[in-house]
PDB file of N, CA and C in Angstrom:
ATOM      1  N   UNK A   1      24.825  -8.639 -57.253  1.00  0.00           N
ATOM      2  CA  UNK A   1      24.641  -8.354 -55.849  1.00  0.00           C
ATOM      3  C   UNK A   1      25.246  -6.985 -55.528  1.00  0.00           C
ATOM      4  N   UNK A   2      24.321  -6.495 -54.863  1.00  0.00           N
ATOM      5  CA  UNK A   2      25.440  -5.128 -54.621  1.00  0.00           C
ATOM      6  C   UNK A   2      25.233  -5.153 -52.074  1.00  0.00           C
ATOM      7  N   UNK A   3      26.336  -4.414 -52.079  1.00  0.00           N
ATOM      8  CA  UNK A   3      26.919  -4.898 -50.825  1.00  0.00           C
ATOM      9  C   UNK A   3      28.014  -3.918 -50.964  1.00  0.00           C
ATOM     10  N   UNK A   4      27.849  -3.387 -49.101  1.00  0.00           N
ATOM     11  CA  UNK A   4      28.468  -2.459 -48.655  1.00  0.00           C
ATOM     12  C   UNK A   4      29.093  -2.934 -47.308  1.00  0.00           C
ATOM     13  N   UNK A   5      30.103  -2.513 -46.699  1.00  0.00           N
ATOM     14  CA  UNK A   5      30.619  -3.127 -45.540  1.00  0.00           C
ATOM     15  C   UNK A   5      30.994  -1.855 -44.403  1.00  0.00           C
ATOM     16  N   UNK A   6      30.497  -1.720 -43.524  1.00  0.00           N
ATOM     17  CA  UNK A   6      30.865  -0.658 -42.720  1.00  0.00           C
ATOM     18  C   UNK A   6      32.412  -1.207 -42.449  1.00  0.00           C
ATOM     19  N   UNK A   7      33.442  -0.310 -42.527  1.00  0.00           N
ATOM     20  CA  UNK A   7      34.445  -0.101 -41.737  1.00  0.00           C
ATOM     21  C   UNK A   7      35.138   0.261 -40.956  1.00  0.00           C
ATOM     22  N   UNK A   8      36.461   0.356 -40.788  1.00  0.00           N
ATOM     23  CA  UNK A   8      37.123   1.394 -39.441  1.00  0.00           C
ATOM     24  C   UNK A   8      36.501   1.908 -38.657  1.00  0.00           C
ATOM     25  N   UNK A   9      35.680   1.363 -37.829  1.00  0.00           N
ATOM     26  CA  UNK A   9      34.739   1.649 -36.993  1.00  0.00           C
ATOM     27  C   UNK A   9      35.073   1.028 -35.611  1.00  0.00           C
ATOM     28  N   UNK A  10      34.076   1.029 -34.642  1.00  0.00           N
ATOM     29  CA  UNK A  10      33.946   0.938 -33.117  1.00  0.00           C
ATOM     30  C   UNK A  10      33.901  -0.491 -33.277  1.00  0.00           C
ATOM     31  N   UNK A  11      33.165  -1.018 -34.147  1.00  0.00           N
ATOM     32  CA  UNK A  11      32.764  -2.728 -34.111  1.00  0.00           C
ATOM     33  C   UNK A  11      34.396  -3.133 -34.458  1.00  0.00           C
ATOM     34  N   UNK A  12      35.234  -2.647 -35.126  1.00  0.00           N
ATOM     35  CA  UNK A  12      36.346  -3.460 -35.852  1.00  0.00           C
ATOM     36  C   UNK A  12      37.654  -2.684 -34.427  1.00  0.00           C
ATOM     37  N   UNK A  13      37.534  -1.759 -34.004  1.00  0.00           N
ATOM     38  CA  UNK A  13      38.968  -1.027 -32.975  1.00  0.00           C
ATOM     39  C   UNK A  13      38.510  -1.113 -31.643  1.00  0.00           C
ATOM     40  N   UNK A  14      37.461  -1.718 -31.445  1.00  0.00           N
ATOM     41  CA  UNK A  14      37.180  -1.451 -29.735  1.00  0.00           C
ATOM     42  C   UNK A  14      37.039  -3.074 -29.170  1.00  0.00           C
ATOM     43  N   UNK A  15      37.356  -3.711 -28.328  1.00  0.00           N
ATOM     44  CA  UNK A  15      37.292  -4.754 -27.499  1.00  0.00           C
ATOM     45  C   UNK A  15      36.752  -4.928 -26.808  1.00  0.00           C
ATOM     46  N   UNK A  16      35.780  -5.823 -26.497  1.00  0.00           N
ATOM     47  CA  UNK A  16      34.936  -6.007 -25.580  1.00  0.00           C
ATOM     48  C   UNK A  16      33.572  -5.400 -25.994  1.00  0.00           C
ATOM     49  N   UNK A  17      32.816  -4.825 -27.130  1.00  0.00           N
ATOM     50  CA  UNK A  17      31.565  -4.616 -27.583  1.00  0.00           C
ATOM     51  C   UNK A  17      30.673  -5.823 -27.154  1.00  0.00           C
ATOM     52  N   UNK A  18      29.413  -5.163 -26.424  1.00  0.00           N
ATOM     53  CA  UNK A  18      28.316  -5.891 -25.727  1.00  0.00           C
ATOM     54  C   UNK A  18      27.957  -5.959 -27.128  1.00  0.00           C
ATOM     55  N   UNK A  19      27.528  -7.341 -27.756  1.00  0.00           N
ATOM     56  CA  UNK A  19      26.637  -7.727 -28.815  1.00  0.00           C
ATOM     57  C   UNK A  19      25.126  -7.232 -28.831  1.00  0.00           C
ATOM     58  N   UNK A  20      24.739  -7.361 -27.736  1.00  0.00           N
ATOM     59  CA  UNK A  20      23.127  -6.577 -27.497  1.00  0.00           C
ATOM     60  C   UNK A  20      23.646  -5.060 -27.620  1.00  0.00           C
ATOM     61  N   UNK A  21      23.910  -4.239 -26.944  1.00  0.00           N
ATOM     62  CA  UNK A  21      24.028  -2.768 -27.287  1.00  0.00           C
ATOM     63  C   UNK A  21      24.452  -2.451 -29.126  1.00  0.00           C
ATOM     64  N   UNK A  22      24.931  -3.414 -29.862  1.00  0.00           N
ATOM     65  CA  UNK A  22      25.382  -3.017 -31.121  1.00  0.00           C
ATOM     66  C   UNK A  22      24.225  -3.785 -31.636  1.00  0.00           C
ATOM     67  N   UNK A  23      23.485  -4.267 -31.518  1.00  0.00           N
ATOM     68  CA  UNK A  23      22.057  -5.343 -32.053  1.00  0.00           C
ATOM     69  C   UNK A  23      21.122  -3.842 -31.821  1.00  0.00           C
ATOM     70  N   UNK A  24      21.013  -3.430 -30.788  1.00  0.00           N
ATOM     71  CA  UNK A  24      20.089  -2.457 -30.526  1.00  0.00           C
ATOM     72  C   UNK A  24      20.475  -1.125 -31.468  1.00  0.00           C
ATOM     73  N   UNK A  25      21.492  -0.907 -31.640  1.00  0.00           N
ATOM     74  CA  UNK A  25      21.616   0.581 -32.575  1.00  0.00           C
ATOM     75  C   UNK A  25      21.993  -0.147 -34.108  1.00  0.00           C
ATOM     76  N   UNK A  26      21.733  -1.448 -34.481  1.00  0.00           N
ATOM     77  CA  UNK A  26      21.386  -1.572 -35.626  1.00  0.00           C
ATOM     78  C   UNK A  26      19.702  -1.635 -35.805  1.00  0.00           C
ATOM     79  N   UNK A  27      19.121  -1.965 -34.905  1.00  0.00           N
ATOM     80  CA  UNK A  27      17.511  -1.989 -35.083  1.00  0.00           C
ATOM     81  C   UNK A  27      17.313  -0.639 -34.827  1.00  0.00           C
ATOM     82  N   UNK A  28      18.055   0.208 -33.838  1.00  0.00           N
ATOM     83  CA  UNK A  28      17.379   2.068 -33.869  1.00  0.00           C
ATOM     84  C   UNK A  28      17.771   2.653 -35.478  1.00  0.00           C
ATOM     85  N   UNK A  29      18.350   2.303 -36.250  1.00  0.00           N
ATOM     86  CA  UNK A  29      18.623   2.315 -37.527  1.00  0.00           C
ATOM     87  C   UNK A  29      17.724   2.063 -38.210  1.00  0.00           C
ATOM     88  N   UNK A  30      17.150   0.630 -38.200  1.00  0.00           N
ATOM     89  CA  UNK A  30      16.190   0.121 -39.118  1.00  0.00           C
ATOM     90  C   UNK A  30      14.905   0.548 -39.152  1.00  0.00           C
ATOM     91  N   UNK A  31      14.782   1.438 -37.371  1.00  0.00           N
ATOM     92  CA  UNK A  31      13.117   1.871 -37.305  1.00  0.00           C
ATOM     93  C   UNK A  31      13.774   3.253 -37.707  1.00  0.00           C
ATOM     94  N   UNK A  32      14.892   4.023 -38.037  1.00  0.00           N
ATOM     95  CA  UNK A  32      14.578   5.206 -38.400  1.00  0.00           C
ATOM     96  C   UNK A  32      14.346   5.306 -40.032  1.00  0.00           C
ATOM     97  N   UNK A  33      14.820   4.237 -40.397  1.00  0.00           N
ATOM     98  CA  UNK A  33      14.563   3.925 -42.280  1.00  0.00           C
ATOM     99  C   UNK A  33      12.994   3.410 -42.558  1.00  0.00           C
ATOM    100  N   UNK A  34      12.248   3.239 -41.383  1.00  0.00           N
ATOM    101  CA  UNK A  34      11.017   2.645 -41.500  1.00  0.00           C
ATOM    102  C   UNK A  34      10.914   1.352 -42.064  1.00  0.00           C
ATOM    103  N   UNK A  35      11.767   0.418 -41.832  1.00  0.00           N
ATOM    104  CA  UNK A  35      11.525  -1.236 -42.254  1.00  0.00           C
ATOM    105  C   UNK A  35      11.456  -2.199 -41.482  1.00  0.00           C
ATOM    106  N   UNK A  36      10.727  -2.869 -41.596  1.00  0.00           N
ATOM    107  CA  UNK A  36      10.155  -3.860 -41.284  1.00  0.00           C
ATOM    108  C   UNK A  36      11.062  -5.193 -41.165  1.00  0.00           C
ATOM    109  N   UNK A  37      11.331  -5.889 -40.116  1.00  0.00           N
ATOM    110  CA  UNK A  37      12.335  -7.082 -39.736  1.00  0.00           C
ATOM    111  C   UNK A  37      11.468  -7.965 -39.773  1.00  0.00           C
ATOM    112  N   UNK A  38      11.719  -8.724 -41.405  1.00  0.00           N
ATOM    113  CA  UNK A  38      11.026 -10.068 -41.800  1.00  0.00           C
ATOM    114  C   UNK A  38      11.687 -11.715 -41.059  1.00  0.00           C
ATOM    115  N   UNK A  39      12.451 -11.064 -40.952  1.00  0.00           N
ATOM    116  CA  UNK A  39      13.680 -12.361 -40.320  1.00  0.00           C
ATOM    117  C   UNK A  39      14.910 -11.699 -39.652  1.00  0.00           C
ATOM    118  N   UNK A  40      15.192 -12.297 -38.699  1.00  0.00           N
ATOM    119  CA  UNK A  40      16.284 -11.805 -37.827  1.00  0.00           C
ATOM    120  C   UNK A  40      17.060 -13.448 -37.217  1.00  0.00           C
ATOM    121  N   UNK A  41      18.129 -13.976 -37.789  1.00  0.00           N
ATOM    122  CA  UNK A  41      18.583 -14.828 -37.607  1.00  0.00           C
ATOM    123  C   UNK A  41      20.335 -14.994 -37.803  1.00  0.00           C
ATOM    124  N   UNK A  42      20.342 -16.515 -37.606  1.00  0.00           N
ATOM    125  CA  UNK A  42      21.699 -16.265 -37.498  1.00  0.00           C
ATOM    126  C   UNK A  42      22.344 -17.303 -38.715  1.00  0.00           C
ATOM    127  N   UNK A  43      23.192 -16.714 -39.392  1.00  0.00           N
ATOM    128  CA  UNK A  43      23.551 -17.830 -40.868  1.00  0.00           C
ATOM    129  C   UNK A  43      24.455 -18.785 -40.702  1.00  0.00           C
ATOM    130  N   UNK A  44      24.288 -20.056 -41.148  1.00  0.00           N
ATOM    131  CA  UNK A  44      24.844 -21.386 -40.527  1.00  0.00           C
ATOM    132  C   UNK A  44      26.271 -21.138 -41.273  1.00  0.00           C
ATOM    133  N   UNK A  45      26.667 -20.442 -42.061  1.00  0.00           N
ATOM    134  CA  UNK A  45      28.207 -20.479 -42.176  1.00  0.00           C
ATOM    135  C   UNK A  45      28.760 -19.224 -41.975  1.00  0.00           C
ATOM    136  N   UNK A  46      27.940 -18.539 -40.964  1.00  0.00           N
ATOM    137  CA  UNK A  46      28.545 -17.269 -40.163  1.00  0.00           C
ATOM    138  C   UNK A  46      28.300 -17.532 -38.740  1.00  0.00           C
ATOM    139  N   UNK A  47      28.799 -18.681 -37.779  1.00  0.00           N
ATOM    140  CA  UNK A  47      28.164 -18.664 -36.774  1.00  0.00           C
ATOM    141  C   UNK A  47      28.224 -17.432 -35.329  1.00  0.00           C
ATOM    142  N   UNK A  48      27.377 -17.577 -34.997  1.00  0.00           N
ATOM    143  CA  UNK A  48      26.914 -16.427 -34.117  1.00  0.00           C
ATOM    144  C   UNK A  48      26.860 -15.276 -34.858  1.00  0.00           C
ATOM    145  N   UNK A  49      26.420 -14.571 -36.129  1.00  0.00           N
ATOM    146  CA  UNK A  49      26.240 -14.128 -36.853  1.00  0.00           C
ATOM    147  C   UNK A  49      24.612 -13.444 -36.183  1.00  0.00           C
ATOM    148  N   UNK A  50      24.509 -12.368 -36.502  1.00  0.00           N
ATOM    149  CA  UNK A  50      22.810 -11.973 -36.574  1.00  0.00           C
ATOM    150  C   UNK A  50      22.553 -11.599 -37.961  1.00  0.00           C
ATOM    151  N   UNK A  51      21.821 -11.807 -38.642  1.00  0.00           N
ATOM    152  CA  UNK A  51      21.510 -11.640 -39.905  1.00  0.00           C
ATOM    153  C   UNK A  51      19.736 -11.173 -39.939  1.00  0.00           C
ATOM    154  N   UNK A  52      19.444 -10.146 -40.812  1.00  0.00           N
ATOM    155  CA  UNK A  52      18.058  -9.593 -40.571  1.00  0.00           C
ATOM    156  C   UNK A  52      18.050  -9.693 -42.061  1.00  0.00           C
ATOM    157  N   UNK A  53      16.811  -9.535 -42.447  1.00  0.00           N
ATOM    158  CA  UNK A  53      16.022  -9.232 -43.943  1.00  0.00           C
ATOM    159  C   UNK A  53      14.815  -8.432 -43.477  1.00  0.00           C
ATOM    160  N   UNK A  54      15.218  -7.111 -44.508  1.00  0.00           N
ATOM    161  CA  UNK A  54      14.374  -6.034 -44.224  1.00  0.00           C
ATOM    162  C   UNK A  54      13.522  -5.774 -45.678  1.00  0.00           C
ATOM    163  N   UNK A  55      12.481  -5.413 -45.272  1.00  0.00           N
ATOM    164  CA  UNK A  55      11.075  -5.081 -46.392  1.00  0.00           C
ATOM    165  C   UNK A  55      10.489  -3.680 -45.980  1.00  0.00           C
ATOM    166  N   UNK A  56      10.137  -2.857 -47.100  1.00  0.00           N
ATOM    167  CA  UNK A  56       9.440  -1.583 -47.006  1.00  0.00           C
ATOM    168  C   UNK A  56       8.199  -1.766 -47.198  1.00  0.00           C
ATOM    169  N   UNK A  57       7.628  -1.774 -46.211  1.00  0.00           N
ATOM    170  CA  UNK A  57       5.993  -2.143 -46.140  1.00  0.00           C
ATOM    171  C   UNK A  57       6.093  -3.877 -46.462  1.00  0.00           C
ATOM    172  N   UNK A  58       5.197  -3.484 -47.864  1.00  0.00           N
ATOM    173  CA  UNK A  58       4.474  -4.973 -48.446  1.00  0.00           C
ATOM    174  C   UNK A  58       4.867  -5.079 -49.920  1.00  0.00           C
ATOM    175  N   UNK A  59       6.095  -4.017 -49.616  1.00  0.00           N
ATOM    176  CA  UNK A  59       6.847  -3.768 -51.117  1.00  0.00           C
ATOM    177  C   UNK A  59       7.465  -5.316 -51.460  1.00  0.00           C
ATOM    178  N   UNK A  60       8.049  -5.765 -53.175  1.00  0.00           N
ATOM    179  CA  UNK A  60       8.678  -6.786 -53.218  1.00  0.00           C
ATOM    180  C   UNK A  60      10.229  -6.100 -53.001  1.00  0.00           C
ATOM    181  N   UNK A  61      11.108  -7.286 -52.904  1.00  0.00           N
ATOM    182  CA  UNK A  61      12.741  -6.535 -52.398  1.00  0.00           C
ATOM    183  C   UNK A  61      12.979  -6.857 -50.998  1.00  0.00           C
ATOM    184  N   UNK A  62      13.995  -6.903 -50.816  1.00  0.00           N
ATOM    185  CA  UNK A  62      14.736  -7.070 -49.763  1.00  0.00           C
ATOM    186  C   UNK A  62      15.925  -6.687 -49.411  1.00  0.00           C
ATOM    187  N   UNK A  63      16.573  -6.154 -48.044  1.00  0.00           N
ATOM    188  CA  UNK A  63      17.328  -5.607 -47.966  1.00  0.00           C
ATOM    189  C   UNK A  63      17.790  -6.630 -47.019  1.00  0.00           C
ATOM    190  N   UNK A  64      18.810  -7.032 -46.800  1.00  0.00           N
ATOM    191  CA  UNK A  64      19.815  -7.697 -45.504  1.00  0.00           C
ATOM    192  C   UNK A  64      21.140  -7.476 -44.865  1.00  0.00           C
ATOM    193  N   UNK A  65      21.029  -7.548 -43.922  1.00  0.00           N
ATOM    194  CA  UNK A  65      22.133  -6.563 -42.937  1.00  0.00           C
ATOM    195  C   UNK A  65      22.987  -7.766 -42.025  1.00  0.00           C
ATOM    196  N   UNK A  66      24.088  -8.074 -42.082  1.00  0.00           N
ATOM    197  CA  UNK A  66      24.692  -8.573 -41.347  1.00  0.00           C
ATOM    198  C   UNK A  66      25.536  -8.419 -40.291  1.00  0.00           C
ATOM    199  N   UNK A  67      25.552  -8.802 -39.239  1.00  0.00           N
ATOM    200  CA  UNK A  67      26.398  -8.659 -38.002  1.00  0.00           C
ATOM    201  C   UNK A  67      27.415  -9.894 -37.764  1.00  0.00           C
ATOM    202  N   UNK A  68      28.416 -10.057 -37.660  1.00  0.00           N
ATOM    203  CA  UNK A  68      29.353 -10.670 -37.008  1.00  0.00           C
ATOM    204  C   UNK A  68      30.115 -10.820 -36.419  1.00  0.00           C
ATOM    205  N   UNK A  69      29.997 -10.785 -34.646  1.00  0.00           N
ATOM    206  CA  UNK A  69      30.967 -10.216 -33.575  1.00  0.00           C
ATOM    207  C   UNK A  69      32.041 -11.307 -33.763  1.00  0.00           C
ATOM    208  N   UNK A  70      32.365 -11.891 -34.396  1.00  0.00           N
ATOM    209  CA  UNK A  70      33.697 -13.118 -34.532  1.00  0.00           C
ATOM    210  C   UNK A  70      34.679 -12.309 -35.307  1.00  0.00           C
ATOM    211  N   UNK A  71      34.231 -11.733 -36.467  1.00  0.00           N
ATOM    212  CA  UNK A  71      34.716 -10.805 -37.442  1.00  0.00           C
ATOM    213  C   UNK A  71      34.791  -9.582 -37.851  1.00  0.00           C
ATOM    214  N   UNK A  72      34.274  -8.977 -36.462  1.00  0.00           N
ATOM    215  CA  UNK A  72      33.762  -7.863 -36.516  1.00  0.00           C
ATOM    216  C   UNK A  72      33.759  -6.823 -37.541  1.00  0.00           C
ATOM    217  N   UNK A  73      32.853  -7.353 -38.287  1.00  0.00           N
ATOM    218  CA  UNK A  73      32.042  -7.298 -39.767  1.00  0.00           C
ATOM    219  C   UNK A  73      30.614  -6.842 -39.891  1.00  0.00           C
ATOM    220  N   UNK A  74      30.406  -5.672 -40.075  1.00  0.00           N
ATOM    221  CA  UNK A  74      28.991  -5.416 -40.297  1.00  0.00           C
ATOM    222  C   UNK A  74      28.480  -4.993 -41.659  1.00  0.00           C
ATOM    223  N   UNK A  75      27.355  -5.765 -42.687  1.00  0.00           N
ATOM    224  CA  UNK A  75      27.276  -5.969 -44.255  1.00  0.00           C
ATOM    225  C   UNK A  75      26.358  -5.771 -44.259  1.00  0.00           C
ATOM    226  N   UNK A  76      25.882  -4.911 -45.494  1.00  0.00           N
ATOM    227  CA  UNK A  76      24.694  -4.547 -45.552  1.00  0.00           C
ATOM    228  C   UNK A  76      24.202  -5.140 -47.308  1.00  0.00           C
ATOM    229  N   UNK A  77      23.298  -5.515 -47.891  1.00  0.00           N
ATOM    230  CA  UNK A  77      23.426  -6.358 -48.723  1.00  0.00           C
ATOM    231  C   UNK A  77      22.217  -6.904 -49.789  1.00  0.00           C
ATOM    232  N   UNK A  78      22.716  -6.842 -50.896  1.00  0.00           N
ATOM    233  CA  UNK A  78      20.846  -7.176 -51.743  1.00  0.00           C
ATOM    234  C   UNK A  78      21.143  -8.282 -52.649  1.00  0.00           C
ATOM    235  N   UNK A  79      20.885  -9.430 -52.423  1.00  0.00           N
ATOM    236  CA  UNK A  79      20.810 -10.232 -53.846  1.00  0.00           C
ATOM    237  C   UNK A  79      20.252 -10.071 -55.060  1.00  0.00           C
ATOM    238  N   UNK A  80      20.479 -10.612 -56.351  1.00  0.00           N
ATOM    239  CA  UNK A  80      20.328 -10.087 -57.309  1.00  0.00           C
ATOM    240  C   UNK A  80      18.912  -9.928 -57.527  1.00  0.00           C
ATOM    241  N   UNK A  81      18.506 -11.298 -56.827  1.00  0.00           N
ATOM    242  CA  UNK A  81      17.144 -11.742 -57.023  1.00  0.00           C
ATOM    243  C   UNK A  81      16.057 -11.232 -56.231  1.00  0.00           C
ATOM    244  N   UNK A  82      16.732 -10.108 -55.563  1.00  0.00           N
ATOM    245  CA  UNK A  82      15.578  -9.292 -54.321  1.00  0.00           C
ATOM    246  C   UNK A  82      16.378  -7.631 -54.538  1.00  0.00           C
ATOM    247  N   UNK A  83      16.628  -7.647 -56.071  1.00  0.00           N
ATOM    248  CA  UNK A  83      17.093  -6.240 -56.744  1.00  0.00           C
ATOM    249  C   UNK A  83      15.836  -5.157 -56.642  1.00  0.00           C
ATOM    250  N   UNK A  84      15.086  -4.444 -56.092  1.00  0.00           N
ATOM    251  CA  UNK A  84      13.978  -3.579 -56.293  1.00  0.00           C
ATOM    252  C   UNK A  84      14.790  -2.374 -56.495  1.00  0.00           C
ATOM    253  N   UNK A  85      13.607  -1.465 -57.001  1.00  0.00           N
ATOM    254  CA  UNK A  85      13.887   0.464 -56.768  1.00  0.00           C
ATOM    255  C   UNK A  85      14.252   1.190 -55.212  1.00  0.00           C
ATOM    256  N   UNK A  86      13.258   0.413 -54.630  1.00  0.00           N
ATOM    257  CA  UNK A  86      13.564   1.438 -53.462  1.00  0.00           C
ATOM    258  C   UNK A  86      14.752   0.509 -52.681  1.00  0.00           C
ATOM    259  N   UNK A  87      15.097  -0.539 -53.003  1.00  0.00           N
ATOM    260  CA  UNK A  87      16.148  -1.174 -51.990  1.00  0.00           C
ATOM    261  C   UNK A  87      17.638  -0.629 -52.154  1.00  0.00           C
ATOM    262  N   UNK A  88      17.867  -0.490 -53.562  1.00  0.00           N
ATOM    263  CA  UNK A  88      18.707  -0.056 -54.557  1.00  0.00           C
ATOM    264  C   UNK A  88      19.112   1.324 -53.783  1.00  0.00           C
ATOM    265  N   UNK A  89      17.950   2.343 -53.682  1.00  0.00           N
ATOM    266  CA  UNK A  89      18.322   4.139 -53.323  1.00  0.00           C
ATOM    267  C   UNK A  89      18.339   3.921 -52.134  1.00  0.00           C
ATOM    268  N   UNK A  90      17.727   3.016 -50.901  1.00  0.00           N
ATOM    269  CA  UNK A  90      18.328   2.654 -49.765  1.00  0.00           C
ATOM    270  C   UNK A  90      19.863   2.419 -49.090  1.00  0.00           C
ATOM    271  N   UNK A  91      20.289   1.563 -49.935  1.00  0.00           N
ATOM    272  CA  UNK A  91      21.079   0.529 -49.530  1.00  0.00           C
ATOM    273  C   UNK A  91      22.261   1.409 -49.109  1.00  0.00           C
ATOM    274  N   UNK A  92      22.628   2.316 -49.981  1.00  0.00           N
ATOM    275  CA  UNK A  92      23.763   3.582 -49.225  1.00  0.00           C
ATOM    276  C   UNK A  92      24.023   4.230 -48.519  1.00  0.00           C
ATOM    277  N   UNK A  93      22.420   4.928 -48.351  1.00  0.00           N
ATOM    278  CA  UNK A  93      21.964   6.314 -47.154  1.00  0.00           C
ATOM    279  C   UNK A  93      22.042   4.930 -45.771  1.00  0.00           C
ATOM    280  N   UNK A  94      21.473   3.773 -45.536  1.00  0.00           N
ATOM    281  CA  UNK A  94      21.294   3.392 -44.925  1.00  0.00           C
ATOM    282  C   UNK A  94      22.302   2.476 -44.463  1.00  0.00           C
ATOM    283  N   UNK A  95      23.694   2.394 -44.925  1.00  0.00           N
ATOM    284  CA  UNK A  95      24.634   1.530 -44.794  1.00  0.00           C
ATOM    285  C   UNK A  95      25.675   3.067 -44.350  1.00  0.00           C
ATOM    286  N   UNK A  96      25.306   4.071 -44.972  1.00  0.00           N
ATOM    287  CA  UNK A  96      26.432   5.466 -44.497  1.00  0.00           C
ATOM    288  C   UNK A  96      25.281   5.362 -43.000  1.00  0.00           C
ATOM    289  N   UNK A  97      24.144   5.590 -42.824  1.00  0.00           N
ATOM    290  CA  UNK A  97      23.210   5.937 -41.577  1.00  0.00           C
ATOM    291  C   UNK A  97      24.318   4.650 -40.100  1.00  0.00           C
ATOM    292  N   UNK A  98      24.641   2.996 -40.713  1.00  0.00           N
ATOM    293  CA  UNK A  98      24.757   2.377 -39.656  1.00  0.00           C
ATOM    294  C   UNK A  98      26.766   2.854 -39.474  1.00  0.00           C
ATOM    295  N   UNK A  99      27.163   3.183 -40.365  1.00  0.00           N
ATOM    296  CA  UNK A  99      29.162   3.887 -40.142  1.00  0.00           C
ATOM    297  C   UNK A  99      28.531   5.132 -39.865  1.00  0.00           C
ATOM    298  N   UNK A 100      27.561   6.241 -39.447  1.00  0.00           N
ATOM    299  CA  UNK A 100      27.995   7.110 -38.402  1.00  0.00           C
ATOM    300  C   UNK A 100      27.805   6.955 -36.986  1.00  0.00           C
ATOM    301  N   UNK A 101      26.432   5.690 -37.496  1.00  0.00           N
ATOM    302  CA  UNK A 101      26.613   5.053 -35.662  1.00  0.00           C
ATOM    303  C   UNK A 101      27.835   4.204 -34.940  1.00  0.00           C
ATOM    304  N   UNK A 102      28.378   4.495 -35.903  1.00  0.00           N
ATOM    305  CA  UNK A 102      29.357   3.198 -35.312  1.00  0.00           C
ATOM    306  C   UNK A 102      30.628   3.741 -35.757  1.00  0.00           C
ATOM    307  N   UNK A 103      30.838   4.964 -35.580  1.00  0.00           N
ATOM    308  CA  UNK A 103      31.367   6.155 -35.946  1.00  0.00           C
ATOM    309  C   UNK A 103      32.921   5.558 -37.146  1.00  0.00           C
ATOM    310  N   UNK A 104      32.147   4.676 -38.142  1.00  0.00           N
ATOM    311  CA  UNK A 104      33.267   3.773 -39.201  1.00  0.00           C
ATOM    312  C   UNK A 104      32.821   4.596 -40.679  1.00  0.00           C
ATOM    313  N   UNK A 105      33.130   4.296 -41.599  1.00  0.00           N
ATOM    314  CA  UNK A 105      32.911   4.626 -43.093  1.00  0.00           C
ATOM    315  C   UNK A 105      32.474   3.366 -44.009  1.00  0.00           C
ATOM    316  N   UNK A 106      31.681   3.261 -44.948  1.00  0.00           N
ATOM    317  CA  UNK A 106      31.326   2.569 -46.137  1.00  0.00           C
ATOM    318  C   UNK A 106      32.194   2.212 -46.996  1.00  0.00           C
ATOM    319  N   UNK A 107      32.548   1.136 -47.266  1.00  0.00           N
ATOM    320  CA  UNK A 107      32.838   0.593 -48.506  1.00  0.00           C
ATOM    321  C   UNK A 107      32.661  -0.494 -49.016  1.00  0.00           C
ATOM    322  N   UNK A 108      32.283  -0.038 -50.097  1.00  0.00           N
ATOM    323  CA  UNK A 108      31.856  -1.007 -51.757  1.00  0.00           C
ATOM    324  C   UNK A 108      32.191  -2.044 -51.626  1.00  0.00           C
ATOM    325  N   UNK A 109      31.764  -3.432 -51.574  1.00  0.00           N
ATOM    326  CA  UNK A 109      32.299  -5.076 -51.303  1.00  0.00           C
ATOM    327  C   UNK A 109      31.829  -5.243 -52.901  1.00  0.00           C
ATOM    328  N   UNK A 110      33.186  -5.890 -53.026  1.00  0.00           N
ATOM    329  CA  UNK A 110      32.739  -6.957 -54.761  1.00  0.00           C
ATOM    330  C   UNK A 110      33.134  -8.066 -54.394  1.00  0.00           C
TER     331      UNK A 110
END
């Protein structure tokens, strides 16, 4: 699995973040990477969690992005089993793209 975690950011030092305004500049993100929101839900052992799975076109692969205003935790994320090429050269530019919106930094989750 490879997985990145935005940090020290606005989501983790600021109080009181409207969940919709940080939902919305993770989707102005996703339409500037050009992908497609196959699922946008919430994961039963992250509750109130938003969780998306993103696809490039009609490519195979998957990319998934997590939100969690409980933990204020935002993950960006590929299972082994939805490993592609282009998700792979994504997954960085587009996990550094959501820590300058959220004016935090990237780091490497093992």
């Amino acid at each position: 699995m490879m997985m990145y975690e935005v940090m020290n950011s606005k989501l983790s030092e600021e109080e009181n973040l409207d969940v919709n305004d940080v939902v919305q500049e993770i989707e102005e993100v996703i339409s500037e990477f050009q992908l497609k929101v196959t699922q946008k839900t919430t994961l039963s052992k992250m509750p109130g969690s938003i969780h998306y799975h993103l696809k490039k076109g009609n490519v195979a692969g998957v990319l998934e992005v997590t939100y969690w205003p409980k933990k204020k935790s935002l993950i960006v994320d590929i299972h082994d089993n939805r490993l592609k090429e282009w998700n792979m050269e994504l997954i960085l530019p587009f996990s550094e793209a959501l820590a300058k919106r959220f004016s935090g930094v990237v780091q490497p989750k093992v």
